[in-house]
PDB file of N, CA and C in Angstrom:
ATOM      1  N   UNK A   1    -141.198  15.975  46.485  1.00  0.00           N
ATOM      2  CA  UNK A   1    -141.061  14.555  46.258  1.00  0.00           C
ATOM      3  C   UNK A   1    -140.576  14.269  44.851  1.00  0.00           C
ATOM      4  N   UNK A   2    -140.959  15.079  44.004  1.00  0.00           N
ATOM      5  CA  UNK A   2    -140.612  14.379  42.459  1.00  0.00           C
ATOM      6  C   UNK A   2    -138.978  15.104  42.313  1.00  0.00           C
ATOM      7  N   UNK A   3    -138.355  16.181  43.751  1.00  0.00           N
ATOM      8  CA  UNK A   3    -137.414  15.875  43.051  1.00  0.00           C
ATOM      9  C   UNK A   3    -136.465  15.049  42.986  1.00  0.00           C
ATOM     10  N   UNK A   4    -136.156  14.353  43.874  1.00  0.00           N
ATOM     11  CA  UNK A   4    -135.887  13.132  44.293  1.00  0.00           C
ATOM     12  C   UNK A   4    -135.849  11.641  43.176  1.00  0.00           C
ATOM     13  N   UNK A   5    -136.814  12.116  42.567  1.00  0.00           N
ATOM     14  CA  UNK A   5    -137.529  10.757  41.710  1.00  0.00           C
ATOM     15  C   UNK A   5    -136.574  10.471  40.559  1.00  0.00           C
ATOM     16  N   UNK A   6    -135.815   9.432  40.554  1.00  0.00           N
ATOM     17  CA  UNK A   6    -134.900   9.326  39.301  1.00  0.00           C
ATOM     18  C   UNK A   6    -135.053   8.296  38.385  1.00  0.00           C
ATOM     19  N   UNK A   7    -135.075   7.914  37.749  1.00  0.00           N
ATOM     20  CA  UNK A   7    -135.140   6.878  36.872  1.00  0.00           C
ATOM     21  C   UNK A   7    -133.895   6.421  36.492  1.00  0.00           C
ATOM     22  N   UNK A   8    -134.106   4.971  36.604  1.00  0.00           N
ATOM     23  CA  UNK A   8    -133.099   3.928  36.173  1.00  0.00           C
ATOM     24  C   UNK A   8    -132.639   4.435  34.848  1.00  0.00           C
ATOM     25  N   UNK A   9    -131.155   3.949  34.988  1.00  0.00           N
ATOM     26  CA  UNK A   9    -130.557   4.638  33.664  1.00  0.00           C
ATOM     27  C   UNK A   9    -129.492   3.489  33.487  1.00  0.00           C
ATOM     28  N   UNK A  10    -129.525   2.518  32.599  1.00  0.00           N
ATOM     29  CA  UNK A  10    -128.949   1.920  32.150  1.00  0.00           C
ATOM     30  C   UNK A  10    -127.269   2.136  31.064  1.00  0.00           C
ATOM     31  N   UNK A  11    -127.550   3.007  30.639  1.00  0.00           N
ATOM     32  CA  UNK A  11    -126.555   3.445  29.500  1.00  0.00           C
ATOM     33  C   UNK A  11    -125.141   3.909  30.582  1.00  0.00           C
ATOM     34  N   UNK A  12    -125.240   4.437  31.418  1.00  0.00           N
ATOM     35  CA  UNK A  12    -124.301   5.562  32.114  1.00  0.00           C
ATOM     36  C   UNK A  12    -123.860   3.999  32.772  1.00  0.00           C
ATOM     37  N   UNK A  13    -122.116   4.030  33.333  1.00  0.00           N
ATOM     38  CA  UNK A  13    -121.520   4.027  34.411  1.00  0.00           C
ATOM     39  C   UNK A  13    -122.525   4.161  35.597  1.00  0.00           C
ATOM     40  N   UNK A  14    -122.126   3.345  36.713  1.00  0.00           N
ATOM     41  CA  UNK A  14    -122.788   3.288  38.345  1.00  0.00           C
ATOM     42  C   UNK A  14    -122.017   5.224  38.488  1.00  0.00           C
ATOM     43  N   UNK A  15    -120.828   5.170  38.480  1.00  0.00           N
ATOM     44  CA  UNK A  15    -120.034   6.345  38.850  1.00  0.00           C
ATOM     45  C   UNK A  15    -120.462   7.720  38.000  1.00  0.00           C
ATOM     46  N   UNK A  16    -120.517   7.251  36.772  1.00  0.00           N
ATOM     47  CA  UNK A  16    -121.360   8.837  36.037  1.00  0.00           C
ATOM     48  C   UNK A  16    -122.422   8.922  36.632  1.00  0.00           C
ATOM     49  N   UNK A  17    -123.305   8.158  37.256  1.00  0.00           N
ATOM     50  CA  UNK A  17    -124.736   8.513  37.524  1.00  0.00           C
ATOM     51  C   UNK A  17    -124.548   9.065  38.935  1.00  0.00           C
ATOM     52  N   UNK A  18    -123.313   8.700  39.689  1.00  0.00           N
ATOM     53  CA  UNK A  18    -123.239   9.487  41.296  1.00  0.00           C
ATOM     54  C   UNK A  18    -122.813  10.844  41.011  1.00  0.00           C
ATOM     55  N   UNK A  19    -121.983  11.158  39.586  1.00  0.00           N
ATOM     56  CA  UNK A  19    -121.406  12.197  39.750  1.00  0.00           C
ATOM     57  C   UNK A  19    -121.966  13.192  38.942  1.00  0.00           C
ATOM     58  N   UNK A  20    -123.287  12.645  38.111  1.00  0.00           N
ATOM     59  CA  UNK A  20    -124.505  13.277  37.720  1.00  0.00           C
ATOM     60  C   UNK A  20    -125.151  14.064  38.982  1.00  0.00           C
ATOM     61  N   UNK A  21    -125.056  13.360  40.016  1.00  0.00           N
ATOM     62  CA  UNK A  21    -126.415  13.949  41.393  1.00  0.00           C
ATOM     63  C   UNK A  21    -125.245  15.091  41.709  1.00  0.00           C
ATOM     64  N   UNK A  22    -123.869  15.292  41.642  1.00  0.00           N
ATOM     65  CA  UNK A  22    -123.090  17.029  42.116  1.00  0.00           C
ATOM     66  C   UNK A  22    -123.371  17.558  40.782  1.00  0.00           C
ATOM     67  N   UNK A  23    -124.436  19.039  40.979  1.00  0.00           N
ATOM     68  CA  UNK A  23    -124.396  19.458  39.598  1.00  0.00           C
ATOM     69  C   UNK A  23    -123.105  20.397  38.883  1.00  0.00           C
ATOM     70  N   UNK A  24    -123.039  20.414  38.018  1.00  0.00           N
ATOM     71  CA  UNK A  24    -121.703  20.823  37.128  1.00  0.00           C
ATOM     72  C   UNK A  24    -121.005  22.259  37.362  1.00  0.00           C
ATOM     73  N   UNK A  25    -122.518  23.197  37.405  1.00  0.00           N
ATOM     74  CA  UNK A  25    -122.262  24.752  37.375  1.00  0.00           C
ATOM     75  C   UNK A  25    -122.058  24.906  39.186  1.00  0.00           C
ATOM     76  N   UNK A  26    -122.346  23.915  40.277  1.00  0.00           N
ATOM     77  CA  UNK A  26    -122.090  24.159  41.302  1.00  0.00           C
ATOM     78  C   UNK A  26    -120.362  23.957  41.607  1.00  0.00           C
ATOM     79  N   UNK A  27    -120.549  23.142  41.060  1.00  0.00           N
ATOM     80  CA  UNK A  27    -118.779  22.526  40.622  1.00  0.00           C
ATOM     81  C   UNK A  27    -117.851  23.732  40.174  1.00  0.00           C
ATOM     82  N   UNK A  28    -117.614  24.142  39.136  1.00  0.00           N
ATOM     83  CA  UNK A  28    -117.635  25.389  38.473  1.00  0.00           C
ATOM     84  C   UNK A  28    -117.459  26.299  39.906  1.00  0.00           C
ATOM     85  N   UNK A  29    -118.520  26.604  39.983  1.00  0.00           N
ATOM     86  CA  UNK A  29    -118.584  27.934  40.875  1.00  0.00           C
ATOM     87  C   UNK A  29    -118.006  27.845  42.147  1.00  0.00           C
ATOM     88  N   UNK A  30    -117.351  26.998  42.397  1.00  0.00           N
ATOM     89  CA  UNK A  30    -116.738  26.515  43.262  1.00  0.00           C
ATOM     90  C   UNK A  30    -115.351  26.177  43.457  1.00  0.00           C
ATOM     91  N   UNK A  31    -115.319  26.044  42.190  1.00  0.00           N
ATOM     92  CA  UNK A  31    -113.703  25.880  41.835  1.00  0.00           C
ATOM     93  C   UNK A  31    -113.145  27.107  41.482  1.00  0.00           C
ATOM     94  N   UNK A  32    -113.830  27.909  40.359  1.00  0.00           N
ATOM     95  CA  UNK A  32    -113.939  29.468  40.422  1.00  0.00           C
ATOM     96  C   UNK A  32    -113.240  30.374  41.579  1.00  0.00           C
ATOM     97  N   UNK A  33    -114.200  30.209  42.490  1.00  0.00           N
ATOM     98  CA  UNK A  33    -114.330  31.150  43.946  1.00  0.00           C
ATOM     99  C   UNK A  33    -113.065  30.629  44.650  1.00  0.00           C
ATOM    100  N   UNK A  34    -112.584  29.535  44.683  1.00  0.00           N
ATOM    101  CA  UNK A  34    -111.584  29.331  45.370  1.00  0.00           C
ATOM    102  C   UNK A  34    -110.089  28.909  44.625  1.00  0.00           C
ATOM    103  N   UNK A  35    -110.251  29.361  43.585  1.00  0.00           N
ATOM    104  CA  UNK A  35    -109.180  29.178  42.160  1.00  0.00           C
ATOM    105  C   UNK A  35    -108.592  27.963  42.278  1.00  0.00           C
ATOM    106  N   UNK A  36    -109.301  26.929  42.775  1.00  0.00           N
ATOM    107  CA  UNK A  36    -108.305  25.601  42.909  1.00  0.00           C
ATOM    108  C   UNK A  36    -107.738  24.969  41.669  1.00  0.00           C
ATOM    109  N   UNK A  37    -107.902  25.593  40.672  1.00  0.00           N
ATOM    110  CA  UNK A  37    -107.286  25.216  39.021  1.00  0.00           C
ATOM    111  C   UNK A  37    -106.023  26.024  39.143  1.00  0.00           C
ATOM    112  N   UNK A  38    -105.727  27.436  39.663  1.00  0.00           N
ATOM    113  CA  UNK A  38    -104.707  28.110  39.133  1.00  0.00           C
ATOM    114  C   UNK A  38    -103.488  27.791  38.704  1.00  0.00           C
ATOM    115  N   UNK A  39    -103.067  27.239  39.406  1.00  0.00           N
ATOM    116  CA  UNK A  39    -101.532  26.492  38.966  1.00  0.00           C
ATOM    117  C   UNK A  39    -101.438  25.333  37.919  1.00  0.00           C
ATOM    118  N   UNK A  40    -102.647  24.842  37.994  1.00  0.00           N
ATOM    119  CA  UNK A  40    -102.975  23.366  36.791  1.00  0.00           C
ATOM    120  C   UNK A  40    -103.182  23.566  35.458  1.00  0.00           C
ATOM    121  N   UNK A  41    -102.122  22.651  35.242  1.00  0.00           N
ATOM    122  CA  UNK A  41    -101.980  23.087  33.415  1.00  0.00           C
ATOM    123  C   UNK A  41    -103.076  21.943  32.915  1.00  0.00           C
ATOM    124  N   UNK A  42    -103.044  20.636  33.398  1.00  0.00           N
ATOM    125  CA  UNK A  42    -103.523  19.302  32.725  1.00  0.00           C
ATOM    126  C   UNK A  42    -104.585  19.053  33.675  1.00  0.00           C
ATOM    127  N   UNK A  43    -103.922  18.630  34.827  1.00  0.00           N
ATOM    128  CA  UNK A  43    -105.032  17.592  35.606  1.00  0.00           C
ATOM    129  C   UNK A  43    -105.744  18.515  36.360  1.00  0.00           C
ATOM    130  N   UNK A  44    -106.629  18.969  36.315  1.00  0.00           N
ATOM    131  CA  UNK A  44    -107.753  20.015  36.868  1.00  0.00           C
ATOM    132  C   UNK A  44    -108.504  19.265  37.863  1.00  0.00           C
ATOM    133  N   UNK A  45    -108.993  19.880  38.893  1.00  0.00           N
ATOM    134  CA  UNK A  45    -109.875  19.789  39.997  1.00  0.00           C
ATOM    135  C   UNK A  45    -111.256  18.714  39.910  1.00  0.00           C
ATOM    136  N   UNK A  46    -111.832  18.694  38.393  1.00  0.00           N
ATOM    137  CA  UNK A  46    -112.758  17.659  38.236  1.00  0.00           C
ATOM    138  C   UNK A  46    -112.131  16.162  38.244  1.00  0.00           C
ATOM    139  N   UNK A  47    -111.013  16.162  37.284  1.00  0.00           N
ATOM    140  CA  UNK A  47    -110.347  14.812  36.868  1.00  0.00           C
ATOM    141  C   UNK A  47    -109.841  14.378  38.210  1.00  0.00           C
ATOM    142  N   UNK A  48    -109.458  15.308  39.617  1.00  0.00           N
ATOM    143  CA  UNK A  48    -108.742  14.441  40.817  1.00  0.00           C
ATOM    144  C   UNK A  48    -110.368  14.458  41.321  1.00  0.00           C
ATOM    145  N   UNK A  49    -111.785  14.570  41.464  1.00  0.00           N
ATOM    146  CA  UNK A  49    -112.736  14.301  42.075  1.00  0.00           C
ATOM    147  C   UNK A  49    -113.178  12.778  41.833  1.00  0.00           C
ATOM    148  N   UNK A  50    -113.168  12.721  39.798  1.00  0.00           N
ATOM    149  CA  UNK A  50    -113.769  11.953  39.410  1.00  0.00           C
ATOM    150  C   UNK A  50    -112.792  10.657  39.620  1.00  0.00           C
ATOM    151  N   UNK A  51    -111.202  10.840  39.432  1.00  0.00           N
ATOM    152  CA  UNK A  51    -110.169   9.419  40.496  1.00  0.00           C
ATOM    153  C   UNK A  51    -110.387   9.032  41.421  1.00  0.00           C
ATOM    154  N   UNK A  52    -111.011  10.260  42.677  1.00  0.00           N
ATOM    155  CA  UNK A  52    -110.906   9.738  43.737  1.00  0.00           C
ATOM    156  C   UNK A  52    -112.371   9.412  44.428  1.00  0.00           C
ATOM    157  N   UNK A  53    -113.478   9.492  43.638  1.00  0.00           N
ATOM    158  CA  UNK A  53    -114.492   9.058  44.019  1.00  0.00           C
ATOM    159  C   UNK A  53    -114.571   7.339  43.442  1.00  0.00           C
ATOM    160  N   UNK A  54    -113.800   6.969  42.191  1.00  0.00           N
ATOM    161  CA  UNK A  54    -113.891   6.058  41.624  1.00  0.00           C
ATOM    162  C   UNK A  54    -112.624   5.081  42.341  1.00  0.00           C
ATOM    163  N   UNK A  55    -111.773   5.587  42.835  1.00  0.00           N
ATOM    164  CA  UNK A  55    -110.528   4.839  44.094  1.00  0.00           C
ATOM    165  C   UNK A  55    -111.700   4.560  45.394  1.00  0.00           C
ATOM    166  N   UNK A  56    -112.585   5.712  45.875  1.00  0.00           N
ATOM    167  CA  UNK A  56    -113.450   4.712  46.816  1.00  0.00           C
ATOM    168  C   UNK A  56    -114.512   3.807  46.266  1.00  0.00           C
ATOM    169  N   UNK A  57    -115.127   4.150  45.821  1.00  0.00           N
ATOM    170  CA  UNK A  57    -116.258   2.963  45.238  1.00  0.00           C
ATOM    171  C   UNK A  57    -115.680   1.269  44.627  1.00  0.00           C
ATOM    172  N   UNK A  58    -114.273   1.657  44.218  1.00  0.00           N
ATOM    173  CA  UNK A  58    -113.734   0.484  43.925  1.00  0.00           C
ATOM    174  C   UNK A  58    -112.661  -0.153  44.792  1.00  0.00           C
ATOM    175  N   UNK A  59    -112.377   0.456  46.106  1.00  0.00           N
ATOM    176  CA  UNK A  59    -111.579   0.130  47.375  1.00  0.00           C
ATOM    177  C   UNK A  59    -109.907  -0.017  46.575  1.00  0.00           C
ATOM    178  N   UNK A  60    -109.323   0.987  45.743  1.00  0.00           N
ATOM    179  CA  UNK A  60    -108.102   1.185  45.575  1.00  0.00           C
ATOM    180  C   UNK A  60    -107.484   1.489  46.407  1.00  0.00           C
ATOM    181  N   UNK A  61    -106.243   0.678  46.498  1.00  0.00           N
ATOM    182  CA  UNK A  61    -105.041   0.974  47.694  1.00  0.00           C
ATOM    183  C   UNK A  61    -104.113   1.922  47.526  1.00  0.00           C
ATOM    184  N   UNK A  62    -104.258   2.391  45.901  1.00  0.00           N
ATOM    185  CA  UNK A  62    -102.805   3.894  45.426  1.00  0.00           C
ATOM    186  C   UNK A  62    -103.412   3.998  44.261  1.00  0.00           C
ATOM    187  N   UNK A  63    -102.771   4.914  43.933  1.00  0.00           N
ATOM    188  CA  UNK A  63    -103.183   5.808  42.719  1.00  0.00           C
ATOM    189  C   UNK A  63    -102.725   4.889  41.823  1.00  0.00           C
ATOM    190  N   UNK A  64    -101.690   3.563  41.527  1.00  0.00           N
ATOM    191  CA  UNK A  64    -101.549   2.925  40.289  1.00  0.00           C
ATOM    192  C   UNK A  64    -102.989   2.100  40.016  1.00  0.00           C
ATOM    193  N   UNK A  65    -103.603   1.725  41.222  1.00  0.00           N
ATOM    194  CA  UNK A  65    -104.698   0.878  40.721  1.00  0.00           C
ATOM    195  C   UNK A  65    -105.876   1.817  39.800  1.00  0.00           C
ATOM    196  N   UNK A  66    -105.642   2.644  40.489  1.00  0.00           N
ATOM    197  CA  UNK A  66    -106.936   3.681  39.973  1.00  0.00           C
ATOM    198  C   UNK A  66    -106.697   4.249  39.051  1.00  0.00           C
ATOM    199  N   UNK A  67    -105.284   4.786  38.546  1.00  0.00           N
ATOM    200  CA  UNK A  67    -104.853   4.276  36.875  1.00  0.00           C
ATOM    201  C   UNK A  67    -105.189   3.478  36.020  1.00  0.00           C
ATOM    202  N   UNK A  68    -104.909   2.333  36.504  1.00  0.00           N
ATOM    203  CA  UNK A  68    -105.005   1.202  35.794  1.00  0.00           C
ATOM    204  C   UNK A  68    -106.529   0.999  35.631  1.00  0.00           C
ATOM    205  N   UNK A  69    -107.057   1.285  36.267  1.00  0.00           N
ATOM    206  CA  UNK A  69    -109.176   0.970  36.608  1.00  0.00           C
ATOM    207  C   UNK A  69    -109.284   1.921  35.435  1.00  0.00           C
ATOM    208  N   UNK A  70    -109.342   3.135  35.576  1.00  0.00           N
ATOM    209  CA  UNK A  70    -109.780   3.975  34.851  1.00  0.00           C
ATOM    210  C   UNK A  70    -109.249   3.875  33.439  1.00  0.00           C
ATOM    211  N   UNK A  71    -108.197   3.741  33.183  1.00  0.00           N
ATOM    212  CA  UNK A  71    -107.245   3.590  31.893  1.00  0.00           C
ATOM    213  C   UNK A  71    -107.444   2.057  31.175  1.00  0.00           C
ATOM    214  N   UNK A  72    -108.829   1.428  31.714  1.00  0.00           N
ATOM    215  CA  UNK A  72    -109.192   0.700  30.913  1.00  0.00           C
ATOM    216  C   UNK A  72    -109.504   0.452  29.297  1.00  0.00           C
ATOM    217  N   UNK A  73    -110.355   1.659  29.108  1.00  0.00           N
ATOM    218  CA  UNK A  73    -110.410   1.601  27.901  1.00  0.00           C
ATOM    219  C   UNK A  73    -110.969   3.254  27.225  1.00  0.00           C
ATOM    220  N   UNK A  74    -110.884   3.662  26.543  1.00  0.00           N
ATOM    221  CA  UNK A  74    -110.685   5.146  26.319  1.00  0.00           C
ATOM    222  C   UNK A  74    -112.702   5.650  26.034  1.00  0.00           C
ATOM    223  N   UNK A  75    -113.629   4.062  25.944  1.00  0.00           N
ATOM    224  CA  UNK A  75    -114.830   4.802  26.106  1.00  0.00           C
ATOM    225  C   UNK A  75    -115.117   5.065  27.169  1.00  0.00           C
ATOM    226  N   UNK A  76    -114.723   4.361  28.667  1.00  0.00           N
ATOM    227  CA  UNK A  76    -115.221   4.769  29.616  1.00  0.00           C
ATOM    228  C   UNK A  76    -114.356   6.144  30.513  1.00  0.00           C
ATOM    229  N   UNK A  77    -112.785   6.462  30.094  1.00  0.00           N
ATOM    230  CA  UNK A  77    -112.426   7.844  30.104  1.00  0.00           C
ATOM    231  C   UNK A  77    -113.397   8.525  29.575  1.00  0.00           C
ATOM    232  N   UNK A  78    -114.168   8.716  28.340  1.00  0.00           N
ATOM    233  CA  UNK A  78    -115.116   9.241  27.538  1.00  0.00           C
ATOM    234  C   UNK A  78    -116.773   9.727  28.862  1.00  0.00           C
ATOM    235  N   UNK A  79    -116.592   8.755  28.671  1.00  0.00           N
ATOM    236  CA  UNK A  79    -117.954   8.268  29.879  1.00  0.00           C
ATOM    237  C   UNK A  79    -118.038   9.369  31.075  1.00  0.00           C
ATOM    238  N   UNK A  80    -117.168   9.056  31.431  1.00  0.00           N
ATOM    239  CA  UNK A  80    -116.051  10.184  32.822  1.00  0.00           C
ATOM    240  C   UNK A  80    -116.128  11.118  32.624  1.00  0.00           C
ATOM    241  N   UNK A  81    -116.082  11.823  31.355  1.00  0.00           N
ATOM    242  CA  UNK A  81    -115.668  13.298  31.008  1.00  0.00           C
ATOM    243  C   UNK A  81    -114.606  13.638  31.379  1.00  0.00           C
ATOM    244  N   UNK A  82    -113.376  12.803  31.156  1.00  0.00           N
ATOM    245  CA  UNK A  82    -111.935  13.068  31.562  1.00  0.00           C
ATOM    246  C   UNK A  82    -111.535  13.496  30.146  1.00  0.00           C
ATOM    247  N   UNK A  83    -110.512  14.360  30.091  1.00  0.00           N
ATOM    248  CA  UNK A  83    -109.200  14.239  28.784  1.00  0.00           C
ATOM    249  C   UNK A  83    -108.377  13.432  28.946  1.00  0.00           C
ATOM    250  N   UNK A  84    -108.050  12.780  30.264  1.00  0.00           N
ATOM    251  CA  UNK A  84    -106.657  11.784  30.110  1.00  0.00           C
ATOM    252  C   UNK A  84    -106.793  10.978  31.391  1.00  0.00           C
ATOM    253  N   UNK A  85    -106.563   9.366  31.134  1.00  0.00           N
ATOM    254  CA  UNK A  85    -106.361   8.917  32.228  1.00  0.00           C
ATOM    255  C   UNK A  85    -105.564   9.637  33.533  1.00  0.00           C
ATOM    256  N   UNK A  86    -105.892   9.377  34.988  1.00  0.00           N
ATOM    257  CA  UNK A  86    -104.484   9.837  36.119  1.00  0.00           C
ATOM    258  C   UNK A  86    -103.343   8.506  35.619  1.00  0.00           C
ATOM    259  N   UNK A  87    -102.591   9.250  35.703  1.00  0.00           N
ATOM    260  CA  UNK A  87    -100.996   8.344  35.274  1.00  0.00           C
ATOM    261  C   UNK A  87    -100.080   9.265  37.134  1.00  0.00           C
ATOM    262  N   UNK A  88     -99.386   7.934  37.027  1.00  0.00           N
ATOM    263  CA  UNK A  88     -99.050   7.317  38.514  1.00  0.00           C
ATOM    264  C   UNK A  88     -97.377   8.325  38.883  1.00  0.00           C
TER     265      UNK A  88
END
């Protein structure tokens, strides 16, 4: 039961706190095992999770909106744990 138990967290993004509950090193080990980085110089396997979980939660119709959402302002890229907005 307590593991479950989370506490309200004010400071974080709604979206950092969903993408807090996939843990990091499972992520990792996963991307690892199935080399889905190999060919990627820039936009790596986390940065298209963290677009496209944030294109559903915010009902984006293409990748310019979800540019534009995210490329708001460079603390909440920060927030994200992105290096660079997705550009369209």
């Amino acid at each position: 039961m307590g593991l479950f138990r989370r506490n309200k967290n004010n400071n974080k993004p709604v979206i950092r706190q969903i993408l807090d509950l996939i843990p990091r090193w499972l992520f990792e080990s996963c991307t690892n095992t199935y080399k889905t980085d190999k060919g990627c110089s820039k936009y790596k396997t986390y940065d298209q999770l963290v677009a496209l979980t944030f294109g559903q939660l915010n009902k984006c119709q293409s990748l310019n909106d979800i540019s534009a959402g995210i490329g708001v302002s460079e603390i909440f890229i920060k927030d994200l744990d992105l290096t660079q907005s997705p550009a369209r």
